[in-house]
Protein backbone atom coordinates (compact mmCIF):
# COMPACT_ATOMS: atom_id res chain seq x y z
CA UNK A 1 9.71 4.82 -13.05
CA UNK A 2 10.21 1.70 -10.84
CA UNK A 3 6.73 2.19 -10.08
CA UNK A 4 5.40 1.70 -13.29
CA UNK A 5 8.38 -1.16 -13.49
CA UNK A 6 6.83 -2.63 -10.49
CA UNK A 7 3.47 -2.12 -12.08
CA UNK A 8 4.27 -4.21 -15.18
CA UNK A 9 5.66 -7.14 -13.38
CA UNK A 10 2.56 -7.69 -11.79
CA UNK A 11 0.21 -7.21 -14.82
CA UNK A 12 2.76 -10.40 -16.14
CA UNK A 13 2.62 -12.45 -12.70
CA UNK A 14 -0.95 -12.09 -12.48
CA UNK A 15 -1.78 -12.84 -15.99
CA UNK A 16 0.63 -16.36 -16.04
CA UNK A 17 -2.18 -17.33 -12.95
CA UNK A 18 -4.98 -17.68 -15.76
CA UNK A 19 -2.81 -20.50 -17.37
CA UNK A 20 -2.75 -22.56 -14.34
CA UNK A 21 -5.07 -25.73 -14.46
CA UNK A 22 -6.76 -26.54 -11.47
CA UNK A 23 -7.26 -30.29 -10.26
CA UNK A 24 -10.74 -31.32 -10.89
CA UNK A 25 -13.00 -33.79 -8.49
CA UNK A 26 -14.60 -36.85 -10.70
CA UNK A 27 -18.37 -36.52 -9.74
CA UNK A 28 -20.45 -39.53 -10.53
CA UNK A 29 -24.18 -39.10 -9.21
CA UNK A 30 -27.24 -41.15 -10.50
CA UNK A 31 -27.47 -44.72 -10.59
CA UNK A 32 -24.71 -47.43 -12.70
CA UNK A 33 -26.83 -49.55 -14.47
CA UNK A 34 -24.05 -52.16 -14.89
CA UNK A 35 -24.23 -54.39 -18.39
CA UNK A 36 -25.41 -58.00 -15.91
CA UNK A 37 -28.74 -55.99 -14.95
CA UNK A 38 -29.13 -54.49 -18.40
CA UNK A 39 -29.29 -58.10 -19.37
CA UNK A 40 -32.13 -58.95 -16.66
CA UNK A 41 -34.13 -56.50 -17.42
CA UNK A 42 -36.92 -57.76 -19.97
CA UNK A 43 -40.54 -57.23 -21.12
CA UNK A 44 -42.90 -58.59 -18.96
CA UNK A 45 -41.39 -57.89 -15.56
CA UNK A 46 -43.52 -56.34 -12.57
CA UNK A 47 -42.24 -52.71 -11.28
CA UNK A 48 -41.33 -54.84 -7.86
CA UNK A 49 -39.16 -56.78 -10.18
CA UNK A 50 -37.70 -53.58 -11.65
CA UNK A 51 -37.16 -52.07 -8.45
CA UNK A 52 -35.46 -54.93 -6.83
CA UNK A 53 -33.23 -55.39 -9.73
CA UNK A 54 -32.43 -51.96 -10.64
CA UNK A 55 -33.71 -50.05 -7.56
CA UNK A 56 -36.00 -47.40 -7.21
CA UNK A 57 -35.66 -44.28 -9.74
CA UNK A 58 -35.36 -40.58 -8.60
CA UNK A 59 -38.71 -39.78 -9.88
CA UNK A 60 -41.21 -42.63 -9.78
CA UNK A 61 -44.27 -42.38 -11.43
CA UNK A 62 -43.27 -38.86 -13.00
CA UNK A 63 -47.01 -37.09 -13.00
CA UNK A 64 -46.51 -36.07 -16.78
CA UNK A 65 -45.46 -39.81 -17.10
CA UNK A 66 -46.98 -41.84 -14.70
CA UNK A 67 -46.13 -45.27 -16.85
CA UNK A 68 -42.07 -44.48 -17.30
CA UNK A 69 -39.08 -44.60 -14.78
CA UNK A 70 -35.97 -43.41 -15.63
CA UNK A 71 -32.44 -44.08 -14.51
CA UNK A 72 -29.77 -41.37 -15.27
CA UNK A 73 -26.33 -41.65 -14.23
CA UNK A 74 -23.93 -38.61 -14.52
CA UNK A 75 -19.62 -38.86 -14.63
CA UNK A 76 -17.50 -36.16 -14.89
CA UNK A 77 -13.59 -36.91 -14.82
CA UNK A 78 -10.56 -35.41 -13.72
CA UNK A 79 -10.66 -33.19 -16.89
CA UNK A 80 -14.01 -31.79 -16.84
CA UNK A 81 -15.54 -34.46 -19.68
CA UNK A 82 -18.67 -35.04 -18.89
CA UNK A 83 -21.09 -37.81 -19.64
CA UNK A 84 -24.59 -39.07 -19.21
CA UNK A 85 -26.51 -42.25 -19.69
CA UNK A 86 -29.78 -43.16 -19.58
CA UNK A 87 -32.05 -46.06 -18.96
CA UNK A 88 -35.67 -45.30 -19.62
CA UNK A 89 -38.52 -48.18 -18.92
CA UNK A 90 -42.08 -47.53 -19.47
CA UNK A 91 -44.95 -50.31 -18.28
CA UNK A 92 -48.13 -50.61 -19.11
CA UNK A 93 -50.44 -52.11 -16.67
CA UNK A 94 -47.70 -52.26 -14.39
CA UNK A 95 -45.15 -54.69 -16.57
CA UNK A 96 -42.56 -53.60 -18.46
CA UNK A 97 -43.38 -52.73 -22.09
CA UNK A 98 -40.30 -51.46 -23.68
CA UNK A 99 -36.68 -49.86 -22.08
CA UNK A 100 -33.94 -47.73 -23.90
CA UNK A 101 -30.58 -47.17 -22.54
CA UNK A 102 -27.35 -45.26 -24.11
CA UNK A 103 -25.47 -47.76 -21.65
C-alpha cells in the first residue's frame, strides 16, 4: 500500500513539472533596417549605394531573382512571440526600381 502511496505522489510531482515556464532567450538574427535608412533609400539609387547604406543582403542576386535583394530581420522575445520584417528592393539595370518593407 505505501507503494502504490509512494507511486501516486510521484505521478502528482511529476505532472506539476509540465506547468513550469521556462525562461526564454530573445533571438534577433537578420538585419534592423532602422526607420533613418528606410528614409534614404529611394528610386534611382545604384546597388553600391544600397549596399553601403543598408549593407549587403544574405542572398544577393537570388538566381530565381537575379534583380531583387531582400533584407529579413527575425525577433523573438522573452515569451516566445515571434516576428518578422521584411525589406524587399528590386533594380532594374542595376538602380533601384521599387522597395517594400513591413518595417
Amino acid at each position: 500500500m505505501s507503494r502504490f502511496i509512494s507511486f501516486l505522489l510521484s505521478l502528482l510531482l511529476l505532472s506539476g513539472c509540465s506547468s513550469l515556464h521556462l525562461y526564454h532567450v530573445e533571438i534577433d538574427q537578420g538585419r534592423v533596417i532602422n526607420s533613418m535608412q528606410l528614409k534614404q533609400l529611394h528610386k534611382g539609387m545604384s546597388k553600391e549605394e544600397v549596399a553601403r547604406l543598408l549593407g549587403v543582403p544574405m542572398q544577393e542576386d537570388y538566381p530565381p531573382h537575379p534583380n531583387r535583394w531582400e533584407y529579413v530581420h527575425f525577433h523573438q522575445d522573452t515569451r516566445g512571440v515571434k516576428t518578422t520584417k521584411k525589406l524587399t528592393v528590386y533594380f532594374r539595370s542595376n538602380k533601384v526600381s521599387r522597395f517594400i518593407s513591413t518595417y
